[in-house]
N, C-alpha and C. Protein backbone atom coordinates (compact mmCIF):
# COMPACT_ATOMS: atom_id res chain seq x y z
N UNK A 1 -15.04 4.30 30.78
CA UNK A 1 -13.69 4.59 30.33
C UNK A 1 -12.79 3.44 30.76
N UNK A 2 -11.78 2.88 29.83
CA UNK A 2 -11.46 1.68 30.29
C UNK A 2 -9.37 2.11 30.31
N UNK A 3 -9.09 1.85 30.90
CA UNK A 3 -7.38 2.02 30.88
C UNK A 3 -6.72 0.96 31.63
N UNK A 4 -5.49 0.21 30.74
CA UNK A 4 -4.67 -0.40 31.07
C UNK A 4 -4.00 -0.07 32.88
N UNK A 5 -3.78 -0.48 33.30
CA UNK A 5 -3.52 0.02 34.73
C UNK A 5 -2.61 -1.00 35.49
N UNK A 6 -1.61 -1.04 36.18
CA UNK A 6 -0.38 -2.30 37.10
C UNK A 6 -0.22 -1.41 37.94
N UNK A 7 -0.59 -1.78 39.43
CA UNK A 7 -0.65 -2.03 40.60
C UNK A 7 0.60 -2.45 41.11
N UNK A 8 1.27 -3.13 40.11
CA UNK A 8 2.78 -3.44 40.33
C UNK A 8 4.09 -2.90 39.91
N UNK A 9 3.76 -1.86 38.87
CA UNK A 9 4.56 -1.14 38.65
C UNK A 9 4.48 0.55 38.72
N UNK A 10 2.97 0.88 39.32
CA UNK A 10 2.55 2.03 39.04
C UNK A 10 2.17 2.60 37.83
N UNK A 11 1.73 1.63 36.70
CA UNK A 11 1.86 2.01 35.28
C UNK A 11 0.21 2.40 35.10
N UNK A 12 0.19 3.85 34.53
CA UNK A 12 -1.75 4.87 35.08
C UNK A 12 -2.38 4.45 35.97
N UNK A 13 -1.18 4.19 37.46
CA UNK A 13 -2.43 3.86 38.05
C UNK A 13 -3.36 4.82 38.33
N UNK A 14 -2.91 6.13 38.48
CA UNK A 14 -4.19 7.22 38.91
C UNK A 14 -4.69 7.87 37.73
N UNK A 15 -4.96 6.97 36.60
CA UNK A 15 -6.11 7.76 35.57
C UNK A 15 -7.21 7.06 35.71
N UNK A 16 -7.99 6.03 36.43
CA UNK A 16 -9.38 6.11 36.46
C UNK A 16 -9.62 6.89 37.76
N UNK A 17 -8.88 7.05 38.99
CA UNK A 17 -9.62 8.04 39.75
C UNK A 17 -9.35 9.39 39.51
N UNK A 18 -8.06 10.13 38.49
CA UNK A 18 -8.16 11.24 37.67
C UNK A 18 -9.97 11.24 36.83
N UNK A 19 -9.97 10.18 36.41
CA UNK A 19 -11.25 10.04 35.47
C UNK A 19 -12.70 10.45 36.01
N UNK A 20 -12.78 9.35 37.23
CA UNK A 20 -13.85 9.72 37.82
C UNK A 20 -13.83 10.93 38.85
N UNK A 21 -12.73 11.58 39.40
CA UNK A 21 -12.75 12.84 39.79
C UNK A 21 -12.40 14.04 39.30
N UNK A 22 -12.59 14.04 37.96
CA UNK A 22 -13.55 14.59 36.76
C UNK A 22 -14.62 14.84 36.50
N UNK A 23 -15.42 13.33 36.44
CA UNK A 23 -16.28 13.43 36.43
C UNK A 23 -17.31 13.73 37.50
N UNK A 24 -17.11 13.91 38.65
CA UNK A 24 -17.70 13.88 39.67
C UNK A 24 -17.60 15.15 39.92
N UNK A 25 -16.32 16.10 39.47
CA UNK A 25 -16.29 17.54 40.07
C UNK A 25 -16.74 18.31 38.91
N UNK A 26 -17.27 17.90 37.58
CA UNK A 26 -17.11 17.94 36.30
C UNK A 26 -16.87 19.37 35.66
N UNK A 27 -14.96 18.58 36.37
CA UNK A 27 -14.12 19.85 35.39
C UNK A 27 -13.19 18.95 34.56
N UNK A 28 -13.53 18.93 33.39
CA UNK A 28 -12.54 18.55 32.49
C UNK A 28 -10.91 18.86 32.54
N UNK A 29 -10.94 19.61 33.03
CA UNK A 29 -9.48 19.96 32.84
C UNK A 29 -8.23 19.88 34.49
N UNK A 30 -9.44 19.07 35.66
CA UNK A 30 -9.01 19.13 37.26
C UNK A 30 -7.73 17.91 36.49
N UNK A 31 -6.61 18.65 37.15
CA UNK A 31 -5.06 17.52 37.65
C UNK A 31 -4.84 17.69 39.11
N UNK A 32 -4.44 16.46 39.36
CA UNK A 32 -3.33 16.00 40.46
C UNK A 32 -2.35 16.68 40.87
N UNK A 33 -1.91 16.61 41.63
CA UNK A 33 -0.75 17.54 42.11
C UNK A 33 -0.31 16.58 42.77
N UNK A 34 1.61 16.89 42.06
CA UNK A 34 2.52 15.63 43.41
C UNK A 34 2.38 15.98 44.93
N UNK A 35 2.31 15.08 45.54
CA UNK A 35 2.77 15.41 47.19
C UNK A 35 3.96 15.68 47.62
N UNK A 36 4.26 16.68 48.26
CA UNK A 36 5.18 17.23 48.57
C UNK A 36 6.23 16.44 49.56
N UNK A 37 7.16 15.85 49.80
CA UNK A 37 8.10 14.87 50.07
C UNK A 37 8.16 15.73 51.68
N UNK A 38 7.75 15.22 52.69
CA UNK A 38 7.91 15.32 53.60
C UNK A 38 9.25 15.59 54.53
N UNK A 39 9.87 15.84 55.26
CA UNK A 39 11.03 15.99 56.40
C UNK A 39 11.09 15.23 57.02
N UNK A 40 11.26 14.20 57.92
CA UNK A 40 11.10 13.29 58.79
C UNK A 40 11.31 14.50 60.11
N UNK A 41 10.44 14.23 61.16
CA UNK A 41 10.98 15.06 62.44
C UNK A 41 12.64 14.49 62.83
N UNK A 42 13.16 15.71 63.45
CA UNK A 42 14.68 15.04 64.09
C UNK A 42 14.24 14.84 65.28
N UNK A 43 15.12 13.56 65.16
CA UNK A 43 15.40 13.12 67.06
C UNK A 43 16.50 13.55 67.49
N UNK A 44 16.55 13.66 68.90
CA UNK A 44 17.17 14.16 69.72
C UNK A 44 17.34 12.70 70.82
N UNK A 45 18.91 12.43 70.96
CA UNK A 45 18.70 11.65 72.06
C UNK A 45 19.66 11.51 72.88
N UNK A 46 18.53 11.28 74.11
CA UNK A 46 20.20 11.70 75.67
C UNK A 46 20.99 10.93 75.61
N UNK A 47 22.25 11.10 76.21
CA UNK A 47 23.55 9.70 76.27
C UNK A 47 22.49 8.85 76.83
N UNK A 48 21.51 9.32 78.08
CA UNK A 48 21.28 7.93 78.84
C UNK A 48 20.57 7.04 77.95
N UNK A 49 19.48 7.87 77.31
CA UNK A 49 19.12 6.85 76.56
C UNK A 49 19.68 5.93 75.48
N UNK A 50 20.53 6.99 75.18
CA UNK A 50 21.41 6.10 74.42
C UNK A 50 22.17 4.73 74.75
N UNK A 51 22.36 4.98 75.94
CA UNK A 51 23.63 3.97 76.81
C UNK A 51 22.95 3.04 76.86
N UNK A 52 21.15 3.20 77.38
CA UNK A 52 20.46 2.18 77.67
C UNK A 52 19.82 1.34 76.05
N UNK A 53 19.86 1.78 75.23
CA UNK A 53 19.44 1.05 73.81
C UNK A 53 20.85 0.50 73.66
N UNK A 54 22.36 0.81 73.54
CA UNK A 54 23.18 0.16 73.92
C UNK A 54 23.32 -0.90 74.39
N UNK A 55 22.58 -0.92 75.87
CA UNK A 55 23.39 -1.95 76.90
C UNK A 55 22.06 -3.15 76.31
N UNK A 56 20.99 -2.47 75.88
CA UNK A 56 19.72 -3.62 75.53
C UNK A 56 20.47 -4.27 74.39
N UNK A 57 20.84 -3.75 73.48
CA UNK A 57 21.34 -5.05 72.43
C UNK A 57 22.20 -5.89 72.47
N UNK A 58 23.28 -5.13 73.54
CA UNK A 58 24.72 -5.62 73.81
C UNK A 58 23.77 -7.19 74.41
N UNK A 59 23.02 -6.90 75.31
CA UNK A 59 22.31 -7.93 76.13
C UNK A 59 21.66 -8.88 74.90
N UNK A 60 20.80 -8.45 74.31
CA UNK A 60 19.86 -9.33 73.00
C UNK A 60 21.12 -10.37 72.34
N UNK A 61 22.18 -9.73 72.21
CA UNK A 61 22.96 -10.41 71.15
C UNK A 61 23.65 -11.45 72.01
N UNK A 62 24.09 -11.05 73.41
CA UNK A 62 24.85 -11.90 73.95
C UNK A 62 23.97 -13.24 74.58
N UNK A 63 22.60 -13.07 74.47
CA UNK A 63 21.72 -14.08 74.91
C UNK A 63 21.79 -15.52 74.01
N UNK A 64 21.90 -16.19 74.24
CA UNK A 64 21.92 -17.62 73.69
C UNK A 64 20.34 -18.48 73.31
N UNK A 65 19.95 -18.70 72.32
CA UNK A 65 19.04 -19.15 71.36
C UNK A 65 19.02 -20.47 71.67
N UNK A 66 17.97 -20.98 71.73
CA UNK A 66 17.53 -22.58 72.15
C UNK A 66 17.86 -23.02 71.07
N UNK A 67 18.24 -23.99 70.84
CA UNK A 67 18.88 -25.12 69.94
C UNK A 67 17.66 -26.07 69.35
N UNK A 68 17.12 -26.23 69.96
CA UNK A 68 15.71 -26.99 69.85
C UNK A 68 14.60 -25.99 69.47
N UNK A 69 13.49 -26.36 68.22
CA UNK A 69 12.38 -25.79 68.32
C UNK A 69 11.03 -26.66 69.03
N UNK A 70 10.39 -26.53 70.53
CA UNK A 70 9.82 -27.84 71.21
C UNK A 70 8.80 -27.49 70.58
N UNK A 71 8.01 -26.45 70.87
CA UNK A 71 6.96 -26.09 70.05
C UNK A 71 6.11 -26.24 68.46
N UNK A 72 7.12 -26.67 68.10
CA UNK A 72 6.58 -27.22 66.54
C UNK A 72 6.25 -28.77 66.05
């Protein structure tokens, strides 16, 4: 069975393994079912931790970047 198929746009991509898991369960008539869109878990987070992801970037950003790349 031969079908056009893009990997880059999603265009059939799942009719040859619709095809062959068909044929393999051989029910003509087996479909796919969408996946059900998940929840992300919630976070929960303490001031402290908070304060401390805070004070880490405040720090990252205020750090000064070598001017020079020696390594290359």
């Amino acid at each position: 069975q031969y079908y056009d198929i893009s990997a880059k746009s999603n265009y059939n991509f799942e009719k040859p393994f619709l095809w062959l898991a068909r044929k393999l369960i051989g029910d003509g008539n087996l479909e796919f079912v969408a996946m059900p869109a998940l929840v992300p878990p919630e976070v929960t987070m303490d001031p402290q931790w908070q304060n401390q992801i805070e004070k880490d970037l405040k720090e990252a950003q205020d750090t000064a970047l070598p001017e020079e790349d020696e390594d290359l």
